[in-house]
N, C-alpha and C. Protein backbone atom coordinates (compact mmCIF):
# COMPACT_ATOMS: atom_id res chain seq x y z
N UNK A 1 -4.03 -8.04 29.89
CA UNK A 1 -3.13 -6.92 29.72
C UNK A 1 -3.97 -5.69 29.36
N UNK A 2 -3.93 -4.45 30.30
CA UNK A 2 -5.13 -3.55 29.76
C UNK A 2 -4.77 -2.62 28.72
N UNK A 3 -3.10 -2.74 28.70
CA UNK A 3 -2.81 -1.83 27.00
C UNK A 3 -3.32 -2.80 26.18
N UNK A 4 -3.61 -3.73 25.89
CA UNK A 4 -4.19 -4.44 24.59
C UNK A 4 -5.30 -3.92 24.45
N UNK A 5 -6.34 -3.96 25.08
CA UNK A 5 -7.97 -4.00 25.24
C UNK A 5 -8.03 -3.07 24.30
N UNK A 6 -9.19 -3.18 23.25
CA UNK A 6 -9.65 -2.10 22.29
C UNK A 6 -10.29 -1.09 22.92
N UNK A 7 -9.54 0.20 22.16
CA UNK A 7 -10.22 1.15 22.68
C UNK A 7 -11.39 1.87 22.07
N UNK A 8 -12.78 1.62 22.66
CA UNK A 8 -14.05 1.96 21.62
C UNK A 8 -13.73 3.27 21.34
N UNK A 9 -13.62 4.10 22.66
CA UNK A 9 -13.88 5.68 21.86
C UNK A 9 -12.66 5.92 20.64
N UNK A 10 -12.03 5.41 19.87
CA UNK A 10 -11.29 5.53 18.75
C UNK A 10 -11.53 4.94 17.61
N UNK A 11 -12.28 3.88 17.77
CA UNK A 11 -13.16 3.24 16.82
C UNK A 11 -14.10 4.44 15.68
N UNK A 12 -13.76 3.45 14.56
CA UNK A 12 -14.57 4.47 13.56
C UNK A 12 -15.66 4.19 13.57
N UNK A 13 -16.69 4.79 13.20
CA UNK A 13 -17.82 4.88 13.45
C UNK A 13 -18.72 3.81 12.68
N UNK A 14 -18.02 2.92 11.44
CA UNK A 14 -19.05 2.09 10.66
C UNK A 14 -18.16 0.52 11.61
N UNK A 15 -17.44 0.45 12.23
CA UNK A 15 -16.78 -0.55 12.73
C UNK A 15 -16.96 -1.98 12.52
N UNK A 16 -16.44 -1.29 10.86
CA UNK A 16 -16.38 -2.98 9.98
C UNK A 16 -15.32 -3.79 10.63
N UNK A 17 -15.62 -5.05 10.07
CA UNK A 17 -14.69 -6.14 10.41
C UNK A 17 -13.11 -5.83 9.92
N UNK A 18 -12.36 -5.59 10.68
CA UNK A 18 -10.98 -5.24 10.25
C UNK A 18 -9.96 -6.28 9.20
N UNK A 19 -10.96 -7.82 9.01
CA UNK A 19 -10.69 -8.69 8.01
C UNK A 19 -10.84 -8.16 6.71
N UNK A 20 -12.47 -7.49 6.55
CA UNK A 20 -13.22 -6.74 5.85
C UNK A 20 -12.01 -6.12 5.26
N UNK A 21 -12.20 -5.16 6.17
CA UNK A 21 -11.43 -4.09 5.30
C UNK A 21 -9.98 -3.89 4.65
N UNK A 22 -9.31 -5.01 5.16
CA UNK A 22 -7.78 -5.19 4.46
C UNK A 22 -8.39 -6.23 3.65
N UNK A 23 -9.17 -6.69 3.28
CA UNK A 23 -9.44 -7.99 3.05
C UNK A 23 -8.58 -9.18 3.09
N UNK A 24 -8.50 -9.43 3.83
CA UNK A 24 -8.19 -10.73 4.05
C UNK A 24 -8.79 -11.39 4.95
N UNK A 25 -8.14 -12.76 5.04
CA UNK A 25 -9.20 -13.89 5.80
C UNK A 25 -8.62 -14.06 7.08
N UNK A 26 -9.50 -15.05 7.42
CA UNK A 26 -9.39 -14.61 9.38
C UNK A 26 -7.64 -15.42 9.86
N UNK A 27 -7.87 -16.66 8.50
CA UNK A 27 -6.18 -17.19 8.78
C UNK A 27 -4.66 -16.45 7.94
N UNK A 28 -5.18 -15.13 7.90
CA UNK A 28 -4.04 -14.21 7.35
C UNK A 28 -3.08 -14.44 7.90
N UNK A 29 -1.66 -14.33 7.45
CA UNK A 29 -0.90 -14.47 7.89
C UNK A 29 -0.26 -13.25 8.32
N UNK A 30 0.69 -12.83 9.35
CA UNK A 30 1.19 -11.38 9.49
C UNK A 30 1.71 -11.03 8.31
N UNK A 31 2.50 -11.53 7.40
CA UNK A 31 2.70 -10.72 6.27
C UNK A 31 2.17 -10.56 5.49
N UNK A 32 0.69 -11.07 5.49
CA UNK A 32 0.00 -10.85 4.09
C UNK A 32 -1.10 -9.52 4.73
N UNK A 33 -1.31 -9.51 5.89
CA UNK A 33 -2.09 -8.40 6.16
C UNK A 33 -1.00 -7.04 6.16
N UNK A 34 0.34 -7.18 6.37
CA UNK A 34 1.29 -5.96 6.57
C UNK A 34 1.25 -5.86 4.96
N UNK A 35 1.35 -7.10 4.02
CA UNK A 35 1.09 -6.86 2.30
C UNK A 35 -0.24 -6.02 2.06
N UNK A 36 -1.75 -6.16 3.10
CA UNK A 36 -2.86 -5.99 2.15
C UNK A 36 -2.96 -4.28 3.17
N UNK A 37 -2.48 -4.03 4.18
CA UNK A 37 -2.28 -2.79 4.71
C UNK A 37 -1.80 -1.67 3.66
N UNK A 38 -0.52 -2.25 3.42
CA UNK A 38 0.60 -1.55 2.67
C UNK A 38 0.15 -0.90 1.35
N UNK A 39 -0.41 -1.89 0.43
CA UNK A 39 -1.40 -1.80 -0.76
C UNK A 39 -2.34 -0.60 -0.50
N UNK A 40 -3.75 -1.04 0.37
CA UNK A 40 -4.61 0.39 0.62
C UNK A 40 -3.87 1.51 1.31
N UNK A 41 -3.06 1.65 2.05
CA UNK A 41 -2.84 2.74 2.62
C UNK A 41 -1.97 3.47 1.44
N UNK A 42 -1.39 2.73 0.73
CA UNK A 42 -0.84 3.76 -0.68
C UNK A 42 -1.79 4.47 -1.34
N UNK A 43 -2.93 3.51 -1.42
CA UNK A 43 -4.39 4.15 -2.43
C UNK A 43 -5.06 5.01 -1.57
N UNK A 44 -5.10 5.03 -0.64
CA UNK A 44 -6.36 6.16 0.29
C UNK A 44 -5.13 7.02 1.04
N UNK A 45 -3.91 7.01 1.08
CA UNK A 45 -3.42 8.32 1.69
C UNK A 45 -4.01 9.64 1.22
N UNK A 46 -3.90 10.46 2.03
CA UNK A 46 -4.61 11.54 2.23
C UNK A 46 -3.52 12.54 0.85
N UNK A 47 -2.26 12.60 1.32
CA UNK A 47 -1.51 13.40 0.85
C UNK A 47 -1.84 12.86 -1.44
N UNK A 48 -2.11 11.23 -1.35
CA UNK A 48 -2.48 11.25 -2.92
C UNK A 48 -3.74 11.22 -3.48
N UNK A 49 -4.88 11.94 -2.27
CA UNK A 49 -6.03 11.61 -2.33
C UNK A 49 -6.39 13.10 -2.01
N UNK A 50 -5.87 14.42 -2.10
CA UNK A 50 -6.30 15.48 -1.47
C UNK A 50 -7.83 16.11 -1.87
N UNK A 51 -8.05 16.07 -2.95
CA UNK A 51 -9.13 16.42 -3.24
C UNK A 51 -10.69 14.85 -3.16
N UNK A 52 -10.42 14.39 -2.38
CA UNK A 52 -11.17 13.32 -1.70
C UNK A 52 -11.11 13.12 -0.63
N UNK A 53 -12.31 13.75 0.05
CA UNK A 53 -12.11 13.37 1.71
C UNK A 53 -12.82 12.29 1.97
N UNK A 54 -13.42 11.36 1.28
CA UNK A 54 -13.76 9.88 1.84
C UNK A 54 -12.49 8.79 1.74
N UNK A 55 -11.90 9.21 0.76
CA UNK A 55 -9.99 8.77 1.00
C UNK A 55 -9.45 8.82 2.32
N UNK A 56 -9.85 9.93 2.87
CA UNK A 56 -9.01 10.07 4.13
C UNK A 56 -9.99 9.02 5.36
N UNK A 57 -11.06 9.09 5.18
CA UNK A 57 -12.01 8.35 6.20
C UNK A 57 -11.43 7.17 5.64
N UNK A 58 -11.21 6.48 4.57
CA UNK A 58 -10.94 4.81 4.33
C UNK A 58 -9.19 5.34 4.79
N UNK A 59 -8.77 5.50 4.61
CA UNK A 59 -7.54 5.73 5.71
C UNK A 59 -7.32 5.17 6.80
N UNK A 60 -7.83 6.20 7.38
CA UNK A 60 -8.50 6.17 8.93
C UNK A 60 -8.87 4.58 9.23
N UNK A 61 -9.71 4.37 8.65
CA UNK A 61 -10.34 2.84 8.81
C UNK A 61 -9.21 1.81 8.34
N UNK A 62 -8.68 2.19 7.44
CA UNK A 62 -7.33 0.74 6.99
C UNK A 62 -6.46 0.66 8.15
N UNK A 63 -6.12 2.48 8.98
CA UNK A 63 -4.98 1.87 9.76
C UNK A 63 -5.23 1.47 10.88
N UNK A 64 -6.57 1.78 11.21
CA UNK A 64 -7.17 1.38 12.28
C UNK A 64 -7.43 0.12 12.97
N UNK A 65 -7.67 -0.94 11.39
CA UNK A 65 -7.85 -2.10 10.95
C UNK A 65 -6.57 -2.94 11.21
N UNK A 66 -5.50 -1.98 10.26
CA UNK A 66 -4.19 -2.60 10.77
C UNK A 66 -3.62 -2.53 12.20
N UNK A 67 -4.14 -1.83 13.04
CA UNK A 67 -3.49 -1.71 14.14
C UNK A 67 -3.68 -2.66 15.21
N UNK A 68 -5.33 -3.28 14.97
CA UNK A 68 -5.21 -4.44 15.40
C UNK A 68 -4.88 -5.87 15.45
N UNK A 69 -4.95 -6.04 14.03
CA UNK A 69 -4.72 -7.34 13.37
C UNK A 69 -3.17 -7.52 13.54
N UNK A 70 -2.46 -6.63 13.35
CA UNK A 70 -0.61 -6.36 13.51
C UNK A 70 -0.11 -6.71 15.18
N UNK A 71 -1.35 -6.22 15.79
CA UNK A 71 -0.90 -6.47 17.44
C UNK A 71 -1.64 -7.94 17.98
N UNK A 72 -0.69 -8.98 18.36
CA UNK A 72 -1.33 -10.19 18.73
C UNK A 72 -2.03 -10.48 19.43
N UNK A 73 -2.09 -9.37 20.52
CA UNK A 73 -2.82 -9.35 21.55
C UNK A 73 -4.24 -8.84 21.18
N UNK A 74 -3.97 -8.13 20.63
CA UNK A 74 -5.40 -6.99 19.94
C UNK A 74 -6.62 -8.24 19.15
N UNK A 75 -5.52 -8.51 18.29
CA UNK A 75 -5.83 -9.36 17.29
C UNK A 75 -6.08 -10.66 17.95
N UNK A 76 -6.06 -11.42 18.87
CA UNK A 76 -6.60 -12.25 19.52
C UNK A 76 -7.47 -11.83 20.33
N UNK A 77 -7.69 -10.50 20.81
CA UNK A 77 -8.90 -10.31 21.65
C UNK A 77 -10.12 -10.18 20.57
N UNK A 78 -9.92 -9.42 19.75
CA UNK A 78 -11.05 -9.59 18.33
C UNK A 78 -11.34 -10.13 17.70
N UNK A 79 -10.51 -11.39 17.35
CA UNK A 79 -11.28 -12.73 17.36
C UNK A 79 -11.99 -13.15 18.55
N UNK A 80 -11.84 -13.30 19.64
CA UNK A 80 -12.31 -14.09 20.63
C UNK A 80 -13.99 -13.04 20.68
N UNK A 81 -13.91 -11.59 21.04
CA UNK A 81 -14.64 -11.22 21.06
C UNK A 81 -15.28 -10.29 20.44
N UNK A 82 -14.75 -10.08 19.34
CA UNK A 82 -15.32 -8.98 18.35
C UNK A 82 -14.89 -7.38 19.02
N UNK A 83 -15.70 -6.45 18.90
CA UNK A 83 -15.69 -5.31 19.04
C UNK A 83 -16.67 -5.30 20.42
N UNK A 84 -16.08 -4.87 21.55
CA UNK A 84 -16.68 -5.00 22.97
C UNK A 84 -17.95 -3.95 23.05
């Protein structure tokens, strides 16, 4: 399916493991990563983080993180093959 396929040029630039960075483990379950999403993206929003712009870069990277792990398709291509 070629809407799944990750798209590099949107990738952040340190392109940690998206386990990494929500932390959780590779047998997360969908609600515990929509739980460990939910958690950081309260702490690094931009709007409660204004005077911190590395807040906004871990942002960036949480939802980025979440966007694949949340999509099954995504999230099974990045297990199988990491970051292309």
């Amino acid at each position: 399916m070629e809407s799944a396929r990750l798209d590099s040029s949107i990738l952040p630039a340190s392109r940690r493991d998206p386990y990494e960075v929500l932390g959780v483990s590779r047998d997360a379950s969908d609600q515990e990563i929509k739980t460990a999403y939910r958690k950081l993206a309260l702490k690094y929003h931009p709007d409660k983080n204004a005077s911190n712009p590395e807040a906004s870069e871990l942002f960036k990277e949480v939802a980025y993180s979440y966007s694949i792990l949340s999509d099954t398709e995504k999230r099974r291509q990045y297990d199988t093959a990491g970051f292309e």
